[in-house]
Protein backbone atom coordinates (compact mmCIF):
# COMPACT_ATOMS: atom_id res chain seq x y z
CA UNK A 1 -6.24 7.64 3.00
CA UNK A 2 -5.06 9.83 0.16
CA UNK A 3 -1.73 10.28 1.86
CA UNK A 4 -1.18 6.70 1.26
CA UNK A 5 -0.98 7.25 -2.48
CA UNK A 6 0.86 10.17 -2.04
CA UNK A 7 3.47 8.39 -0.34
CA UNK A 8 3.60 5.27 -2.41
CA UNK A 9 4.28 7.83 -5.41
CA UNK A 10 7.18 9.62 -3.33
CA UNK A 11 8.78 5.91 -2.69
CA UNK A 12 8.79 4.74 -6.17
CA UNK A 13 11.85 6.23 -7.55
CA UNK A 14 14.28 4.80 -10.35
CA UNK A 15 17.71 6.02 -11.17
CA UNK A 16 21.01 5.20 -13.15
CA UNK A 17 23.83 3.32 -11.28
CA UNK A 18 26.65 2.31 -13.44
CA UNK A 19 24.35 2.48 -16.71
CA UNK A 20 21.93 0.33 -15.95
CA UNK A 21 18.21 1.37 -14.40
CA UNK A 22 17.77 0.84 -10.55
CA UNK A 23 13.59 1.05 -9.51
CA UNK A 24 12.95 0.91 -6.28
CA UNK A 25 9.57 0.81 -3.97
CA UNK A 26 7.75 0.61 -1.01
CA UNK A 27 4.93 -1.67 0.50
CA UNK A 28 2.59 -0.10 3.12
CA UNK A 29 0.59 -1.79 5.13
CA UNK A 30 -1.92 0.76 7.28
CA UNK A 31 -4.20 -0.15 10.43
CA UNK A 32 -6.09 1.99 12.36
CA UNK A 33 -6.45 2.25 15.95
CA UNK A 34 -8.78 1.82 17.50
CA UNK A 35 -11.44 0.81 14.53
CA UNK A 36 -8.87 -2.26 13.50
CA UNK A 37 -6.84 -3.31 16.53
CA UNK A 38 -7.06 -2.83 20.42
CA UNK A 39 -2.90 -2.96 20.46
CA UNK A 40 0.40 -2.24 18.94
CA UNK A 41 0.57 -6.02 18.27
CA UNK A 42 -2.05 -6.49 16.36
CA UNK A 43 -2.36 -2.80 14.56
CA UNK A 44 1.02 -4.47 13.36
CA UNK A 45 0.13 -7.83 12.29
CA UNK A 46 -2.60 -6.33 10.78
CA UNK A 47 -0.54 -3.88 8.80
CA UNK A 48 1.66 -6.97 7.48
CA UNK A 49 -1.24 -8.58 6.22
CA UNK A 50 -2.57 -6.07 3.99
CA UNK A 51 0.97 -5.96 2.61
CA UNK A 52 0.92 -9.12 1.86
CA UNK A 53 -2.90 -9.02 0.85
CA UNK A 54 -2.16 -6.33 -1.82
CA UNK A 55 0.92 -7.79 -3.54
């Protein structure tokens, strides 16, 4: 899973936008097939809860 961090690092990006300090991020949510879902549906709810889990 070290992509994940290396894409969480890519997302998290600030910049200037009329002088003022914009951040802005990424969640990501990953699921495997098939060791945590037998289908698209629930690879996806399953991805949405680890979002969620993680905040």
């Amino acid at each position: 899973m070290k992509y994940i961090v290396e894409i969480k690092a890519f997302t998290i990006k600030s910049f200037k936008y009329r002088s003022k300090t914009i951040q802005v991020g990424a969640s990501i949510g990953v699921a495997s097939y098939p060791e945590d879902a037998n289908s698209p549906e629930e690879l996806l709810k399953l991805a949405d809860k680890v979002i969620y889990d993680n905040k």
